[in-house]
Protein backbone atom coordinates (compact mmCIF):
# COMPACT_ATOMS: atom_id res chain seq x y z
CA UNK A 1 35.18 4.87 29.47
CA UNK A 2 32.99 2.29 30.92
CA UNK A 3 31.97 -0.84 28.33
CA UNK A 4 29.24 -3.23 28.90
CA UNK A 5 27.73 -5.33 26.77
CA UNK A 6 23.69 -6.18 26.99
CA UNK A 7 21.47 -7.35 24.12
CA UNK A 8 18.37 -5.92 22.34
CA UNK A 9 15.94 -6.18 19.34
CA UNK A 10 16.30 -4.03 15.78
CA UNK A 11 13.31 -2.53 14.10
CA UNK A 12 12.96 -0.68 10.99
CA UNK A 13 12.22 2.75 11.91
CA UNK A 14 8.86 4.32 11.16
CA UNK A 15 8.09 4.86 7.67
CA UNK A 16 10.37 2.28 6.39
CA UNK A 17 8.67 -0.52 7.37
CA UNK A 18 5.16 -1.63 5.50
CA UNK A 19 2.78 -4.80 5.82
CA UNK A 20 1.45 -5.31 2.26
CA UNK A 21 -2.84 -5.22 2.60
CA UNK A 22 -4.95 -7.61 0.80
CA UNK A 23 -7.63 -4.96 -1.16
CA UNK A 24 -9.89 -8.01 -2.27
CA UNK A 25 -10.70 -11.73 -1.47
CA UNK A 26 -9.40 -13.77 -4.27
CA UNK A 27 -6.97 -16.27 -5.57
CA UNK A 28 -3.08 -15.32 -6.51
CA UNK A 29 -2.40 -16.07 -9.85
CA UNK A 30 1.18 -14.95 -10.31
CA UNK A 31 4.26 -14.12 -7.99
CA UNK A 32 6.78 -11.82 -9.25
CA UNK A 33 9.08 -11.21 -6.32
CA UNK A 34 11.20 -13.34 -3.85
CA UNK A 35 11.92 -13.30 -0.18
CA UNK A 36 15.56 -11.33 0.47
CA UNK A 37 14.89 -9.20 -3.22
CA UNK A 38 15.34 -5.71 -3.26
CA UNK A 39 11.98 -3.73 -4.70
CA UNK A 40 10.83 -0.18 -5.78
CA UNK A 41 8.02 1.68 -4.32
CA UNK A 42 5.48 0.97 -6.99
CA UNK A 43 7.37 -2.23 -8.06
CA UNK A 44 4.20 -5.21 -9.14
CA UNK A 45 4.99 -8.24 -6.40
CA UNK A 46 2.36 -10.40 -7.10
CA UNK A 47 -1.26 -10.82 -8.98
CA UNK A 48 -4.68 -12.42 -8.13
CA UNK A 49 -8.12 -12.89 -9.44
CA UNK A 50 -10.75 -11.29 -7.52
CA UNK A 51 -14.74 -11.11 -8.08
CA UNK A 52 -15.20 -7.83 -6.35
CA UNK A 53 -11.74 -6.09 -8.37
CA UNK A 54 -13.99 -7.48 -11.61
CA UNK A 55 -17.41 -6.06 -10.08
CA UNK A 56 -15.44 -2.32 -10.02
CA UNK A 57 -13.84 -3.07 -13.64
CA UNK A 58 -17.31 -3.79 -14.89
CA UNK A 59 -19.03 -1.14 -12.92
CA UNK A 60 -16.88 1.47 -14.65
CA UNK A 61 -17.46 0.42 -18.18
CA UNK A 62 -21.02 0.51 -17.43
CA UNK A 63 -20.95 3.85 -16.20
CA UNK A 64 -18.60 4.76 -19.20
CA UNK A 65 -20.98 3.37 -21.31
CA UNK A 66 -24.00 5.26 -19.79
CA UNK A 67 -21.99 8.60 -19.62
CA UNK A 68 -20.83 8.44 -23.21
CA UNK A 69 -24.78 8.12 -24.41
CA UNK A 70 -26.29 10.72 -22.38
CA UNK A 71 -23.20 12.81 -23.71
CA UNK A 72 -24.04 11.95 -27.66
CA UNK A 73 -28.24 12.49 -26.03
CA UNK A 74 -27.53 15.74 -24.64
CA UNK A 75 -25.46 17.45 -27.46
CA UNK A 76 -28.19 16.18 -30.99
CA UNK A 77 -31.13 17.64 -27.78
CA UNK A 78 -28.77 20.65 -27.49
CA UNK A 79 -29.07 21.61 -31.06
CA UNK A 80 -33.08 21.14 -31.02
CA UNK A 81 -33.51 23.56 -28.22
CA UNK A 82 -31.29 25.91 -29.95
CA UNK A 83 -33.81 25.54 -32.94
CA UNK A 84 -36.47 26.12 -30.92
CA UNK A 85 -38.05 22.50 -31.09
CA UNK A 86 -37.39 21.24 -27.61
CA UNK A 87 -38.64 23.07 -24.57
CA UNK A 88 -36.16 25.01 -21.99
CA UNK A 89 -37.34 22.06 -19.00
CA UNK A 90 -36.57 18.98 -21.44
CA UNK A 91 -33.04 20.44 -21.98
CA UNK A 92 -32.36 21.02 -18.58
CA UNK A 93 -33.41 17.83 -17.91
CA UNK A 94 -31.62 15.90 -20.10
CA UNK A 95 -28.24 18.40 -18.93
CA UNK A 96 -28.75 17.11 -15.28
CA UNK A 97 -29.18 13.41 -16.65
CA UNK A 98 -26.30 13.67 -18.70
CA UNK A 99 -24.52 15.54 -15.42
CA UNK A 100 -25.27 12.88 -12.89
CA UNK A 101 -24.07 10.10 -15.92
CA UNK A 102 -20.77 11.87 -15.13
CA UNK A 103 -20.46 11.70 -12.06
CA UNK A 104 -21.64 7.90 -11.84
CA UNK A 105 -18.48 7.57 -14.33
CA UNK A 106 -16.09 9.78 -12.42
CA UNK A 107 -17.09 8.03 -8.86
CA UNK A 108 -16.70 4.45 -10.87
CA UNK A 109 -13.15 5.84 -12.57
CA UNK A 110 -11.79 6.80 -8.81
CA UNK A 111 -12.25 3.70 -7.49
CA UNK A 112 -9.96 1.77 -9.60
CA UNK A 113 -7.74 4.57 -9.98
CA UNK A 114 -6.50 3.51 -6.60
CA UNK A 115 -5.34 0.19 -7.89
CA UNK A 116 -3.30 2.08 -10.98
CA UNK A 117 -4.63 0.68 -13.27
CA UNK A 118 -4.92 1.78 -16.93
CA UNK A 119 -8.87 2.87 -17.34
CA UNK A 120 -8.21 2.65 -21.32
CA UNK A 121 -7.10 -0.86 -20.96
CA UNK A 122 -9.14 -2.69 -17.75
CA UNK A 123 -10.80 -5.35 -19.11
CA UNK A 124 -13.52 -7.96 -16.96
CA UNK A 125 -11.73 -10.53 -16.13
CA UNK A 126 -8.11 -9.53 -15.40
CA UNK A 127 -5.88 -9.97 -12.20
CA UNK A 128 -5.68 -7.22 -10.42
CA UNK A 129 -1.82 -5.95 -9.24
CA UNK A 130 -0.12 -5.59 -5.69
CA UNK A 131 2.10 -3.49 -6.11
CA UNK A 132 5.06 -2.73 -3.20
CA UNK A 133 4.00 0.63 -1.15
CA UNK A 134 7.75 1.49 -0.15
CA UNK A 135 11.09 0.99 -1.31
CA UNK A 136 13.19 -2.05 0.24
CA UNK A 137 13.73 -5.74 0.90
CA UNK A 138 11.29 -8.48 1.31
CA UNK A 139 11.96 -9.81 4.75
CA UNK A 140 8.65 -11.88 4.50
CA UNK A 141 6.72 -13.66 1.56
CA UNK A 142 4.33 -16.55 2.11
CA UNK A 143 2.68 -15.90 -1.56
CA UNK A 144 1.96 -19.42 -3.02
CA UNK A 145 0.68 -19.22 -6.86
CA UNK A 146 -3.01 -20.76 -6.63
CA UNK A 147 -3.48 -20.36 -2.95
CA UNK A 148 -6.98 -18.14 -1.76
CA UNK A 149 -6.61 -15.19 0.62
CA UNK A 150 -9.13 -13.05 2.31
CA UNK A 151 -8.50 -9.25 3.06
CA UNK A 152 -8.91 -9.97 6.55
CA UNK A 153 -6.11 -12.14 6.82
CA UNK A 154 -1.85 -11.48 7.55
CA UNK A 155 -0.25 -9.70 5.42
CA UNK A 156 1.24 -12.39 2.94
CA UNK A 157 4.53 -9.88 1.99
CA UNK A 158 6.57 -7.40 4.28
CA UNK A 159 8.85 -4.77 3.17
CA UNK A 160 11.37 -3.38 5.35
CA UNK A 161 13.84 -0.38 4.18
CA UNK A 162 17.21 -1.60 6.23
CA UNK A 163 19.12 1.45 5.48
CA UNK A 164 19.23 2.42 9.14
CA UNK A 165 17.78 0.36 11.96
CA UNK A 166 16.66 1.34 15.18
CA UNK A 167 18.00 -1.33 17.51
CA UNK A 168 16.17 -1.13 21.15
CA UNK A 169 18.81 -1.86 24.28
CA UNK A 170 17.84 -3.65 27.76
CA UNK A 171 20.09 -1.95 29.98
CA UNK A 172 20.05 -2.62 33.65
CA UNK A 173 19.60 0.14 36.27
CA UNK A 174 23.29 -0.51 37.65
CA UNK A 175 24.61 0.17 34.21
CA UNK A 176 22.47 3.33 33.31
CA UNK A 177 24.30 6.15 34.58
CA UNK A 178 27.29 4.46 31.48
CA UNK A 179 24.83 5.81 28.89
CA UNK A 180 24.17 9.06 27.65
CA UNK A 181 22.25 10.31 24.59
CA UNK A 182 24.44 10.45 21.62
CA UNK A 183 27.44 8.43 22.26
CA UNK A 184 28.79 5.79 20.16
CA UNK A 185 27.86 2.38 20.43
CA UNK A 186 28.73 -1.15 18.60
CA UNK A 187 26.05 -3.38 17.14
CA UNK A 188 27.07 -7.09 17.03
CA UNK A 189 24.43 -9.81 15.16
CA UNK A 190 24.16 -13.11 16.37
CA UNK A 191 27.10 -14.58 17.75
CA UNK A 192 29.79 -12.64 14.83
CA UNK A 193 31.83 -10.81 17.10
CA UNK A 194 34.42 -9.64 14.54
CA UNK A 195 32.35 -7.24 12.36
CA UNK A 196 30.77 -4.52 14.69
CA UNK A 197 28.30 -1.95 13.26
CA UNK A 198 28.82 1.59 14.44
CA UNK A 199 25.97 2.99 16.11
CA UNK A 200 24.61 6.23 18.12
CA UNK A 201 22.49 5.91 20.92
CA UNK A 202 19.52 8.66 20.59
CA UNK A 203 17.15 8.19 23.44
CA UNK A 204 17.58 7.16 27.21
CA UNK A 205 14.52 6.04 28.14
CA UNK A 206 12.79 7.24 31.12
CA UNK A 207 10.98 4.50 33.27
CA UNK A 208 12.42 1.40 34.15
CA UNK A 209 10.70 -2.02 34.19
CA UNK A 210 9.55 -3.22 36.71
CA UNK A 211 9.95 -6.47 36.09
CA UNK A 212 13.43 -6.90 34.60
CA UNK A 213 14.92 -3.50 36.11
């Protein structure tokens, strides 16, 4: 068998692999996670203060609020068009009213539902949670307690699942008739020549560069 040796860059594959998005401008006001530690999907890795998180958390309890009376409106109204003493228009009225409170409430609910929080607990005020999308290591974290980040900005944390690694070979075009799809192959990191990862090589590609051949 012929052996060469070339070098190449490792990925995580697709899937295992996840930038961690900024919902809200605001400040961070706690970290809970360190660069190299292991996390859950779901796992909290850090906290911050943010006006528009606190706009949705006090858009809700409005709403609440609102549904709730047009609720306690609609069922003492109920009972007086059952007696006769409200017309059939003012209770229908006061149904779609109470209705469209609902909704208001529901639409208000969803929106922080995304950010799993507890609706029986969600207070004005708090720090709203980031919490880690996929299961893995942090191979990135440039949280700093007190600093202010925009939405629009880097990712401050990466996640990477390095379970199994796609590692992507430069092979010249004298040396590609040696490989073929699904033979073995030996991954060495860095300059440690003396502890070889096994590997299988799944695609050939196609088209070679032009430039590097």
């Amino acid at each position: 068998m012929n052996e060469f040796r070339t070098v190449g860059t490792a990925n995580a594959p697709t899937g295992q692999f996840a930038k961690v998005v900024l919902p809200f401008d605001g400040r961070i006001t706690k970290s809970l996670v360190n660069l190299g530690q292991r996390v859950r999907a779901g796992q909290p890795l850090f906290e911050m203060y943010s006006a528009e998180f606190n706009d949705l958390v006090r858009d809700f309890w409005q709403a609440l609020r609102s549904s709730e009376k047009m609720d306690a409106d609609y069922a003492r109204k109920k009972v007086l068009y059952e007696g006769g003493v409200i017309s059939q228009r003012e209770y229908e009225e006061l149904y779609a009213e109470a209705e469209n409170a609902r909704r208001e409430m529901e639409g208000a609910a969803s929106a922080l539902k995304i950010y799993n929080v507890d609706l029986s607990k969600v207070q004005v005020g708090q720090p709203v949670t980031i919490l880690a999308p996929i299961a893995g290591e942090v191979v990135q974290n440039s949280i700093t307690v007190g600093q202010y980040v925009k939405s629009d900005e880097e990712s401050p944390i990466t996640i990477a699942d390095l379970s199994s690694m796609w590692v992507t070979a430069l092979v010249k075009e004298a040396y590609i008739g040696n490989v073929s799809k699904d033979e073995q192959a030996e991954i060495f990191i860095g300059s440690d020549a003396t502890h070889p990862i096994e590997a299988r090589i799944i695609n050939v590609g196609d088209i070679v560069d032009e430039q590097t051949r």
